[in-house]
C-alpha atoms as a PDB file:
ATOM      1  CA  UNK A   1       2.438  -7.632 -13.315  1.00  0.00           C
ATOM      2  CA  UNK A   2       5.287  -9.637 -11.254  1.00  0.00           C
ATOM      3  CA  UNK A   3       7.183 -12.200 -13.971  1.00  0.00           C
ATOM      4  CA  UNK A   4       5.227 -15.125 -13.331  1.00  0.00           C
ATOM      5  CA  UNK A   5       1.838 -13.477 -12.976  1.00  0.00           C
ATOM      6  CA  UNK A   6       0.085 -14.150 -15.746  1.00  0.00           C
ATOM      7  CA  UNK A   7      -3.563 -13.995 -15.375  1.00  0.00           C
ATOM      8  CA  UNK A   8      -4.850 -16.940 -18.048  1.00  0.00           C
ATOM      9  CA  UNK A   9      -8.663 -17.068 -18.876  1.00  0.00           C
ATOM     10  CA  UNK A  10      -8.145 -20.577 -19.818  1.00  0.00           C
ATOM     11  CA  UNK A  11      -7.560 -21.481 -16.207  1.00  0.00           C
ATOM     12  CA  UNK A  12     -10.748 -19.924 -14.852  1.00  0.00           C
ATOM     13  CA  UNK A  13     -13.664 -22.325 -14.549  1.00  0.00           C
ATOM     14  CA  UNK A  14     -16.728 -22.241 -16.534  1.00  0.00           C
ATOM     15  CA  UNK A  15     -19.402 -20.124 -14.734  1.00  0.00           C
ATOM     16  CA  UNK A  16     -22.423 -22.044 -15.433  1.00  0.00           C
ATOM     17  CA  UNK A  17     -24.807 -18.952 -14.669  1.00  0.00           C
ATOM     18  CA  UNK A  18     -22.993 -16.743 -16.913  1.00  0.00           C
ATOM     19  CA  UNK A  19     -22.078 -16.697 -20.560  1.00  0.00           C
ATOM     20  CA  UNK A  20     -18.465 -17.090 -21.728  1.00  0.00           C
ATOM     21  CA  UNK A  21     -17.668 -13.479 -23.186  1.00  0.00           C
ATOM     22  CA  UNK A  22     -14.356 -12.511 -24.627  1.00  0.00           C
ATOM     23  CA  UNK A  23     -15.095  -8.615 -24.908  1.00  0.00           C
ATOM     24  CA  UNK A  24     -16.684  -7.848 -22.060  1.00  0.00           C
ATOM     25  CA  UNK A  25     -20.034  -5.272 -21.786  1.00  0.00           C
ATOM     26  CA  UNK A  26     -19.542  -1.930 -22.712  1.00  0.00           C
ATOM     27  CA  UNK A  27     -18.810  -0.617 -19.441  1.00  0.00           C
ATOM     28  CA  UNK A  28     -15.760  -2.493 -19.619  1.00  0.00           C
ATOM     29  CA  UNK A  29     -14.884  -1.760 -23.573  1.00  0.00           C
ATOM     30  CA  UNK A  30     -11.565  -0.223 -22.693  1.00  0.00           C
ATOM     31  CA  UNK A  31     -12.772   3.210 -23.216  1.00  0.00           C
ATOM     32  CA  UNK A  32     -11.989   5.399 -19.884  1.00  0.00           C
ATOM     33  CA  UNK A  33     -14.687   6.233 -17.295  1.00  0.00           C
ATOM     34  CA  UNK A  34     -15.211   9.453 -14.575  1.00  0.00           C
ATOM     35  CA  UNK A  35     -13.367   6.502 -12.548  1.00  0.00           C
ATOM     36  CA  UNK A  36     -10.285   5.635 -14.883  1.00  0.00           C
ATOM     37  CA  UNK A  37     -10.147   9.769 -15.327  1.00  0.00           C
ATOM     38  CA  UNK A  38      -9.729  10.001 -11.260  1.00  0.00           C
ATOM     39  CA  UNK A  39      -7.256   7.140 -11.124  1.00  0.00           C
ATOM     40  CA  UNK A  40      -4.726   9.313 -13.780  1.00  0.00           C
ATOM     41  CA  UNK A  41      -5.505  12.520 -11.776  1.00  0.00           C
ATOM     42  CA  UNK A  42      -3.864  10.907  -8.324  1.00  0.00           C
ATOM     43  CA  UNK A  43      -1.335   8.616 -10.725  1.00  0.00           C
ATOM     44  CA  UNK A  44       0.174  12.319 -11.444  1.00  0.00           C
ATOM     45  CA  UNK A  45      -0.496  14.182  -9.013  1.00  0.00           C
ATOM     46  CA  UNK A  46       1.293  14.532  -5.079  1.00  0.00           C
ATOM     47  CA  UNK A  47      -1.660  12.777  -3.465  1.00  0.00           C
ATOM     48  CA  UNK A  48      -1.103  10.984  -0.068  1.00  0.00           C
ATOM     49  CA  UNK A  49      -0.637   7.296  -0.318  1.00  0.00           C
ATOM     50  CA  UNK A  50      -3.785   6.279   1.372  1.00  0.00           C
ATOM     51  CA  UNK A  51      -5.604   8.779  -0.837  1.00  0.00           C
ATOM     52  CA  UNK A  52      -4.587   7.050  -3.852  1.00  0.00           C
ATOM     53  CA  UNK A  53      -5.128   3.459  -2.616  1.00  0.00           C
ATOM     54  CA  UNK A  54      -8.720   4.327  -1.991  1.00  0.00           C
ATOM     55  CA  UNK A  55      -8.919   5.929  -5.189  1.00  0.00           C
ATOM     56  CA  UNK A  56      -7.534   2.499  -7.109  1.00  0.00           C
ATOM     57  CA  UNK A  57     -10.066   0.098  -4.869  1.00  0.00           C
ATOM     58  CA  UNK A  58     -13.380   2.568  -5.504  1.00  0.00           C
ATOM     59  CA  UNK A  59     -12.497   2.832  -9.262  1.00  0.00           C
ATOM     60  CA  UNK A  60     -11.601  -1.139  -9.823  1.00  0.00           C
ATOM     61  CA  UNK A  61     -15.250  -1.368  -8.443  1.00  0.00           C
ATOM     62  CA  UNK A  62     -16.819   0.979 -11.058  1.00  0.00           C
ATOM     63  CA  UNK A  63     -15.170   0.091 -14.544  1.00  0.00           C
ATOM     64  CA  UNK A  64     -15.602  -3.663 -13.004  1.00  0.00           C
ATOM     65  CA  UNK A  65     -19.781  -3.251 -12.327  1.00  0.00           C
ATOM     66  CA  UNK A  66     -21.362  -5.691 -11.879  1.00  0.00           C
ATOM     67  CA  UNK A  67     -18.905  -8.288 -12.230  1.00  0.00           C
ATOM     68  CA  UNK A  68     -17.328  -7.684  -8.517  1.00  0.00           C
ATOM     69  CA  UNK A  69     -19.010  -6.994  -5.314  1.00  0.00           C
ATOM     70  CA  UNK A  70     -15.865  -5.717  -3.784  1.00  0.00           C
ATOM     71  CA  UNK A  71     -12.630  -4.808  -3.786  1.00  0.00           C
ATOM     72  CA  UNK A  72      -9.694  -4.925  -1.467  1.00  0.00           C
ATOM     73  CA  UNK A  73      -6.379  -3.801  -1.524  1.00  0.00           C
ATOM     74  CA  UNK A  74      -3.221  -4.554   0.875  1.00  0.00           C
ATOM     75  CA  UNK A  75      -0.043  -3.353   0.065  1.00  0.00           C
ATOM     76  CA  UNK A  76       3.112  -4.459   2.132  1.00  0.00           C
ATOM     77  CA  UNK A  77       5.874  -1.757   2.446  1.00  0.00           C
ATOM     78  CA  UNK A  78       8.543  -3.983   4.808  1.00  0.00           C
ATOM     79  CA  UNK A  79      10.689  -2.562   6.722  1.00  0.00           C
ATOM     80  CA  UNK A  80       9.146   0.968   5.830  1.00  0.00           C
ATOM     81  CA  UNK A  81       5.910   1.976   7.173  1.00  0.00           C
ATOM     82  CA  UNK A  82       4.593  -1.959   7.562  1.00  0.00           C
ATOM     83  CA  UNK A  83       0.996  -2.011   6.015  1.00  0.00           C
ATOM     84  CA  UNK A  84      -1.642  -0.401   4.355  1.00  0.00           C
ATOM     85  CA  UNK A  85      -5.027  -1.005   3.046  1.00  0.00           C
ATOM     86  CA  UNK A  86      -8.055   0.099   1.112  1.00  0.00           C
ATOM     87  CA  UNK A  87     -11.574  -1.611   0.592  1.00  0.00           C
ATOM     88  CA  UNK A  88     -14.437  -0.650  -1.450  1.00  0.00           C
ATOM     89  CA  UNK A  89     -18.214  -0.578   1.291  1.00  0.00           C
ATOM     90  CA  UNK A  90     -18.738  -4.401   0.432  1.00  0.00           C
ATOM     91  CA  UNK A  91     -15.150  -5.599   0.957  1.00  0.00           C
ATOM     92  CA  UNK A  92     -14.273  -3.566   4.326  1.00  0.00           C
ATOM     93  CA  UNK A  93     -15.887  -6.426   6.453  1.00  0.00           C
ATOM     94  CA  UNK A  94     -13.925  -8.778   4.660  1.00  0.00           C
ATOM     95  CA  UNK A  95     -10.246  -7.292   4.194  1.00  0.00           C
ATOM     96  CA  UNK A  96      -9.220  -7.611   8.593  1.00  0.00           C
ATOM     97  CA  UNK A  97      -9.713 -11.401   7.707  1.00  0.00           C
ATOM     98  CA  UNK A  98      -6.522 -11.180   5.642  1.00  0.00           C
ATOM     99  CA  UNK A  99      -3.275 -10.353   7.158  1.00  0.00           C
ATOM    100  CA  UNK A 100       0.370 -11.299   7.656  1.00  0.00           C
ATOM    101  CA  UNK A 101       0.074 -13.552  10.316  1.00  0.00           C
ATOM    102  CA  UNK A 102      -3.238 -15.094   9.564  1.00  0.00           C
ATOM    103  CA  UNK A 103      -2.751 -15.006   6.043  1.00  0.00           C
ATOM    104  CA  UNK A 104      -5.502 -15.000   2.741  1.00  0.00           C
ATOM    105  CA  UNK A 105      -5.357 -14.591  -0.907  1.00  0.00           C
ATOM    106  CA  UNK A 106      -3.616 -11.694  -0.939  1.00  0.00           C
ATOM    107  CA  UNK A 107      -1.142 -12.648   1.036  1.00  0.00           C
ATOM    108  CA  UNK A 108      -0.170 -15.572  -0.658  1.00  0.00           C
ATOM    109  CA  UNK A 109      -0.508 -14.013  -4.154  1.00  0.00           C
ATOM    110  CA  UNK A 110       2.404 -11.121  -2.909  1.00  0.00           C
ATOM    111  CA  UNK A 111       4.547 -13.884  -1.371  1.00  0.00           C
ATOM    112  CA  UNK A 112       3.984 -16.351  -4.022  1.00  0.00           C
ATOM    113  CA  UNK A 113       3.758 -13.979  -7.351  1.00  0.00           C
ATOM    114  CA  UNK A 114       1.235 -15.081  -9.000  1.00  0.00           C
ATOM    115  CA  UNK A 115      -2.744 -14.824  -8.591  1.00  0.00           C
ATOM    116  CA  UNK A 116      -5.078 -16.900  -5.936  1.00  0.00           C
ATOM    117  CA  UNK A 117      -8.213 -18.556  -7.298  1.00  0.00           C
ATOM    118  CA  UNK A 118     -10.604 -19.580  -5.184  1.00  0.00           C
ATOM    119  CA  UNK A 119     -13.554 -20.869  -7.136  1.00  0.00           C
ATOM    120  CA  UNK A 120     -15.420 -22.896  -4.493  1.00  0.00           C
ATOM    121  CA  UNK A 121     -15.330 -21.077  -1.233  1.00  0.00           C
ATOM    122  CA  UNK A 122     -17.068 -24.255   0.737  1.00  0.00           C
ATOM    123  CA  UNK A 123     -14.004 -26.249  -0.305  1.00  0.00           C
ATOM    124  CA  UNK A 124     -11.497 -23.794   0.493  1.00  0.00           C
ATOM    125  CA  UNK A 125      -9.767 -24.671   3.798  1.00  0.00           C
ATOM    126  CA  UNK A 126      -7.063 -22.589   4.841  1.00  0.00           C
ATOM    127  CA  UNK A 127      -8.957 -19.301   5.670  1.00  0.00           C
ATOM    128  CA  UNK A 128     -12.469 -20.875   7.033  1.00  0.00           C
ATOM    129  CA  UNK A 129     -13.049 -17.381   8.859  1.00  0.00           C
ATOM    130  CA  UNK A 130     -12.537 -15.300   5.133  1.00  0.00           C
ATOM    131  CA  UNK A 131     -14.697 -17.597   3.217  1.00  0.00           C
ATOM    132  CA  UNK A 132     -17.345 -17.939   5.772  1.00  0.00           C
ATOM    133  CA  UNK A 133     -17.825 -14.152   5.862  1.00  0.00           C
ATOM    134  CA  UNK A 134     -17.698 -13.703   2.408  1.00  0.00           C
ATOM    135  CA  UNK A 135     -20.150 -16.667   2.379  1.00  0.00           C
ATOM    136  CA  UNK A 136     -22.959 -14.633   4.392  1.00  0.00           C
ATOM    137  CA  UNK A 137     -21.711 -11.267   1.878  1.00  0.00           C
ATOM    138  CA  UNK A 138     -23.125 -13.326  -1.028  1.00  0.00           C
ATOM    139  CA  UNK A 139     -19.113 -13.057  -2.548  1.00  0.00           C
ATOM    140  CA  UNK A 140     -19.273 -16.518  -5.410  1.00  0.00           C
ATOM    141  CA  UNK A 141     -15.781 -16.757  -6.042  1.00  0.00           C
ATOM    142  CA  UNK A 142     -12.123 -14.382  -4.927  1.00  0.00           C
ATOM    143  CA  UNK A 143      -9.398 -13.821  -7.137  1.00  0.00           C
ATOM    144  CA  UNK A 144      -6.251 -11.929  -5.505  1.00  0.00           C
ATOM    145  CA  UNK A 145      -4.118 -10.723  -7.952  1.00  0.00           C
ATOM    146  CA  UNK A 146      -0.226  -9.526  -7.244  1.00  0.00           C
ATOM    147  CA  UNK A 147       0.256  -5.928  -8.224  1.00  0.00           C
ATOM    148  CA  UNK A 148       3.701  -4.818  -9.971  1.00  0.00           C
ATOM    149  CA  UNK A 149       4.469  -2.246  -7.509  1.00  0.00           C
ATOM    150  CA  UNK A 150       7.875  -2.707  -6.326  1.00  0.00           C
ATOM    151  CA  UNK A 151       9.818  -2.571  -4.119  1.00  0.00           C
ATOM    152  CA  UNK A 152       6.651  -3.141  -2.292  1.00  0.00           C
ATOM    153  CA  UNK A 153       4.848  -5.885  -2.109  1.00  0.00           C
ATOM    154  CA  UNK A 154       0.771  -5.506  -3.027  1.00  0.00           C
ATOM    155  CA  UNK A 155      -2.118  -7.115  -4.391  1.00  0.00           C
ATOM    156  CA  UNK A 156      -5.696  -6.397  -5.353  1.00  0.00           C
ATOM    157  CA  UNK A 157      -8.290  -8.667  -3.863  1.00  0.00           C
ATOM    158  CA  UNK A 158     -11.519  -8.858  -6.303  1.00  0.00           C
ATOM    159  CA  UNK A 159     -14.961 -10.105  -4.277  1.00  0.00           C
ATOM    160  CA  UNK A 160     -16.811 -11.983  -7.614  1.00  0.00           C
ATOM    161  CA  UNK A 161     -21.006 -12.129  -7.837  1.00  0.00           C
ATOM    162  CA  UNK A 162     -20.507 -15.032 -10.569  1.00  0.00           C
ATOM    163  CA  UNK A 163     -18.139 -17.858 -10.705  1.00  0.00           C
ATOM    164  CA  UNK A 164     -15.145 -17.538 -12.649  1.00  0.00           C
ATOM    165  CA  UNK A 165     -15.474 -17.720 -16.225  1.00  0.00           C
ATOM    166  CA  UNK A 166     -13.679 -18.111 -19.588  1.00  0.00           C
ATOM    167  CA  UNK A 167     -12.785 -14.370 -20.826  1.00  0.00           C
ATOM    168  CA  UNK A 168     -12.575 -13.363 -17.506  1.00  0.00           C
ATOM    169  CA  UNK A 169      -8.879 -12.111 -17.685  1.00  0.00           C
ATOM    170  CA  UNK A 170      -9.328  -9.637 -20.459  1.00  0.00           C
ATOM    171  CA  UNK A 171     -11.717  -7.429 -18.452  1.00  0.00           C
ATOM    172  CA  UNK A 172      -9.247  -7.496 -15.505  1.00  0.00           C
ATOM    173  CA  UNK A 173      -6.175  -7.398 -17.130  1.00  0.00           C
ATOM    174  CA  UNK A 174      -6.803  -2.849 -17.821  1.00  0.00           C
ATOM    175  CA  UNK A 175      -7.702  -2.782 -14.633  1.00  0.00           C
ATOM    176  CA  UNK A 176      -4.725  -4.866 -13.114  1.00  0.00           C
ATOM    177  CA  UNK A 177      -2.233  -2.759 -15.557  1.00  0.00           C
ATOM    178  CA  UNK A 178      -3.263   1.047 -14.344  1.00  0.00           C
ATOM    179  CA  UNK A 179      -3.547  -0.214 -10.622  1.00  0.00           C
ATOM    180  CA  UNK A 180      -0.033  -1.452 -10.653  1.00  0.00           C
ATOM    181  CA  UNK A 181       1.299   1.930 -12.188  1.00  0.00           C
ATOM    182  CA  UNK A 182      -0.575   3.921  -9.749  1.00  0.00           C
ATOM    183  CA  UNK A 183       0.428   1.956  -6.635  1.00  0.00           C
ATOM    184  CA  UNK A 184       3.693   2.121  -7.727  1.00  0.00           C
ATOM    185  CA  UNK A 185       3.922   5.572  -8.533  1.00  0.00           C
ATOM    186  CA  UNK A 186       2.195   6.241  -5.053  1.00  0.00           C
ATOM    187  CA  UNK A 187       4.555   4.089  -3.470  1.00  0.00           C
ATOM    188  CA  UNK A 188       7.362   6.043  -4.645  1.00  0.00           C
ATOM    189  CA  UNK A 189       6.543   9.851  -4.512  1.00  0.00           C
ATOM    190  CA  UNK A 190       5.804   8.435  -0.882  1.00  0.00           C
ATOM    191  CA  UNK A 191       9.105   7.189  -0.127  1.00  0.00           C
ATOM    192  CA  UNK A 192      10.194  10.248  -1.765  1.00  0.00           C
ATOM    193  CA  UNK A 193       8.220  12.424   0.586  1.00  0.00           C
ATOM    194  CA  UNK A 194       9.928  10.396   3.337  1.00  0.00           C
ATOM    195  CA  UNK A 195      13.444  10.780   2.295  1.00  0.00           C
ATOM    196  CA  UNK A 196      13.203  14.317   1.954  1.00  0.00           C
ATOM    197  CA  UNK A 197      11.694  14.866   5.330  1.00  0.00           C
ATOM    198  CA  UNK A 198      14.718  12.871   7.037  1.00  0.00           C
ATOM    199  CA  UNK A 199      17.069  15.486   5.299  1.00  0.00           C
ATOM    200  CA  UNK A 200      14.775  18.161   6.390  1.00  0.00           C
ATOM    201  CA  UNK A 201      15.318  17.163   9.849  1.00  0.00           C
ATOM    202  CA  UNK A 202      18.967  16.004   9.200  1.00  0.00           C
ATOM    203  CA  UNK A 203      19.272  19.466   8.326  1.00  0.00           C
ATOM    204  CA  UNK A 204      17.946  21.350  11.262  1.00  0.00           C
ATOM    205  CA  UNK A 205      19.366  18.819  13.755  1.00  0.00           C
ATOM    206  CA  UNK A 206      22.988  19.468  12.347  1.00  0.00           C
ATOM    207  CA  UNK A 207      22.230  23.324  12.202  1.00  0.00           C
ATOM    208  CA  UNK A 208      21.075  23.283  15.994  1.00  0.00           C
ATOM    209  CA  UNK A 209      24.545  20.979  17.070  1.00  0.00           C
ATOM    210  CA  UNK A 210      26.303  24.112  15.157  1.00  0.00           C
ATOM    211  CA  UNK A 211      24.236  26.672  17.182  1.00  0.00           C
ATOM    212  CA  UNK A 212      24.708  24.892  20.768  1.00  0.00           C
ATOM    213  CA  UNK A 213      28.810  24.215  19.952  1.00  0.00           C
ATOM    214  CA  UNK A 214      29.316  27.743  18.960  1.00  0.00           C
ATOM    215  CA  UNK A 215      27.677  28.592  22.381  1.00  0.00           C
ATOM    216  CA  UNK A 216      29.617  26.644  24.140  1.00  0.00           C
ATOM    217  CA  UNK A 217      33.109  27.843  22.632  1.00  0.00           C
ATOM    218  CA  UNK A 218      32.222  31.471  23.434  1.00  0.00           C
ATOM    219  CA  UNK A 219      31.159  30.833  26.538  1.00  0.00           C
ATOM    220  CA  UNK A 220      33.492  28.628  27.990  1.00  0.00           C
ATOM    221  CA  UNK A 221      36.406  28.924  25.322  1.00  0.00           C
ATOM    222  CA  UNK A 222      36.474  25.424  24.485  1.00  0.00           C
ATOM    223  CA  UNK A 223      37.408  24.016  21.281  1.00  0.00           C
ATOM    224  CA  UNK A 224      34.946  22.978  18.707  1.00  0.00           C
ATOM    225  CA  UNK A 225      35.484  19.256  19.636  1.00  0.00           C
ATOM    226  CA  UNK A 226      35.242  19.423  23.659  1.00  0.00           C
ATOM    227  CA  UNK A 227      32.348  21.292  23.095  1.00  0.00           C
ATOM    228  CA  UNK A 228      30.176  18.592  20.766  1.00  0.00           C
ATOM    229  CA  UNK A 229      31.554  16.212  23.687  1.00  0.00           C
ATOM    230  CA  UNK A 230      29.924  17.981  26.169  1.00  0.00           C
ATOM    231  CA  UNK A 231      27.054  17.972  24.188  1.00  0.00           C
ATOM    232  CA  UNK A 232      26.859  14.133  23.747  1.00  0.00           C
ATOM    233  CA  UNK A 233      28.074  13.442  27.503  1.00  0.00           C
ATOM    234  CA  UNK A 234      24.773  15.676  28.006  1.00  0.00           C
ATOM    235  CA  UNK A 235      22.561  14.138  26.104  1.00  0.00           C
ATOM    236  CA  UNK A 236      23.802  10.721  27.533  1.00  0.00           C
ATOM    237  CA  UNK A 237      23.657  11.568  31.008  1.00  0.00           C
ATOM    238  CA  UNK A 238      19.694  12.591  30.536  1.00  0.00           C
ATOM    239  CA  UNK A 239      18.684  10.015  28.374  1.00  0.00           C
ATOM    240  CA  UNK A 240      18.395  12.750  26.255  1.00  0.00           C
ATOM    241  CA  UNK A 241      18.380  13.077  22.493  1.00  0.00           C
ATOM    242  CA  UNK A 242      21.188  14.946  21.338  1.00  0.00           C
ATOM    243  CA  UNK A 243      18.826  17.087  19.053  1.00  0.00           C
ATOM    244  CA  UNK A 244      16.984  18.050  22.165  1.00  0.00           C
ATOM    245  CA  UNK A 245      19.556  19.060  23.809  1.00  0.00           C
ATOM    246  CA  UNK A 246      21.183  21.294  21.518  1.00  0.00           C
ATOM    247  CA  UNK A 247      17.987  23.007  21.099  1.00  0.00           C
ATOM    248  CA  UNK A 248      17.185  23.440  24.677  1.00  0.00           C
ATOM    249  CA  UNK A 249      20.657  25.203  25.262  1.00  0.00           C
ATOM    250  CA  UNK A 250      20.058  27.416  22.300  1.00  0.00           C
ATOM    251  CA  UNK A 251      16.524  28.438  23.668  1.00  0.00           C
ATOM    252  CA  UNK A 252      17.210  28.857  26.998  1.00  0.00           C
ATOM    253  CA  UNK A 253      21.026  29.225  27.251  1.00  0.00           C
ATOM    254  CA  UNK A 254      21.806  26.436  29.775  1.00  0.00           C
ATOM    255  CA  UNK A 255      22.235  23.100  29.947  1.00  0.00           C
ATOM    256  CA  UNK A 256      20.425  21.134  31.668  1.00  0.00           C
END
């Protein structure tokens, strides 16, 4: 997790409905699930971003039975792609309530670095939309946790049945762990992806310039430079961008 992120079980309040476990049930032993084997297959694999999100809030829910209700992840990619978002069935009615401008949990625990407990959601007043829903969706308690997934920002959202309890950050804390590598792993094949695909088209724009100049020279016997000139005064003068224009002379032979 993000320096500063500690998840402490000594800070959780006593559930009084629940008893104060250190190890968890077996479910939750540590050993890996059909769930935790899914969540390595898209960590290594070239699986689209949303995929993978989707993948990390569905399996947080199963190694995490019955301890959550939902879960929601939002991860913030600024100034590339803006936002994205996953939600297990229980938590998709619950995850619009959160967002930039409005704020919630998650939001805060990005911004902030370090997780959002919110133990009572009758006395919790700065989202009164949030905890009324999750209210009605039976939810007892919400703990949004920051996700080590730079350069983005991201955090996982987790929709408790029971209060918060002692012992309570040892059966998140595997779950936390494999999310953040798998977001951030995502995250960057992704960015990947996208910086390749601007070459890609770097590529072919610069080989269809080459194309449309070298028309232009044999045609009109113009050097190299008056003829990229004419190309830009083109693409200017028809609001035009100079991509499209190089390719329309090289398809049809004209300008228009």
């Amino acid at each position: 997790m993000r320096r500063g992120a500690s998840l402490r079980a000594e800070s959780y309040p006593q559930s009084p409905d629940r008893p104060a476990t250190e190890g968890g049930s077996s479910s939750r032993d540590g050993r890996i699930g059909d769930s935790g084997v899914e969540l390595l297959r898209v960590a290594y694999h070239a699986t689209p971003l949303a995929s993978v999100l989707d993948t990390v809030v569905r399996s947080a829910e199963t190694r995490l039975r019955p301890l959550v209700r939902g879960v929601g992840l939002v991860v913030l990619r600024t100034g590339w792609g803006g936002e994205l978002r996953a939600a297990t069935a229980a938590a998709e009615p619950l995850e619009p309530l959160q967002s930039a401008v409005a704020g919630g949990p998650a939001f805060e625990a990005i911004t902030g670095g370090s997780p959002v407990v919110i133990a009572d959601l009758g006395e919790e007043q700065r989202w009164p939309k949030l905890m009324m829903a999750a209210r009605r969706a039976e939810i007892a308690a919400i703990l949004a946790v920051p996700l080590d997934a730079e350069p983005v920002g991201a955090a996982l959202t987790f929709y408790l049945r029971g209060g918060l309890r002692s012992g309570l950050s040892g059966e998140l804390r595997p779950v936390i762990d494999d999310s953040s590598l798998v977001v951030a792993n995502a995250v960057a094949f992704a960015r990947l992806e996208l910086v390749a695909a601007h070459l890609k088209d770097a590529l072919e724009s610069r080989d269809l310039i080459g194309q449309a100049k070298g028309l232009l020279m044999a045609r009109r016997s113009i050097s190299s430079e008056k003829a990229f000139a004419l190309l830009r005064e083109t693409s200017q003068r028809t609001n035009r961008k100079l991509r499209d224009v190089a390719q329309g002379l090289v398809e049809s032979g004209e300008l228009p």
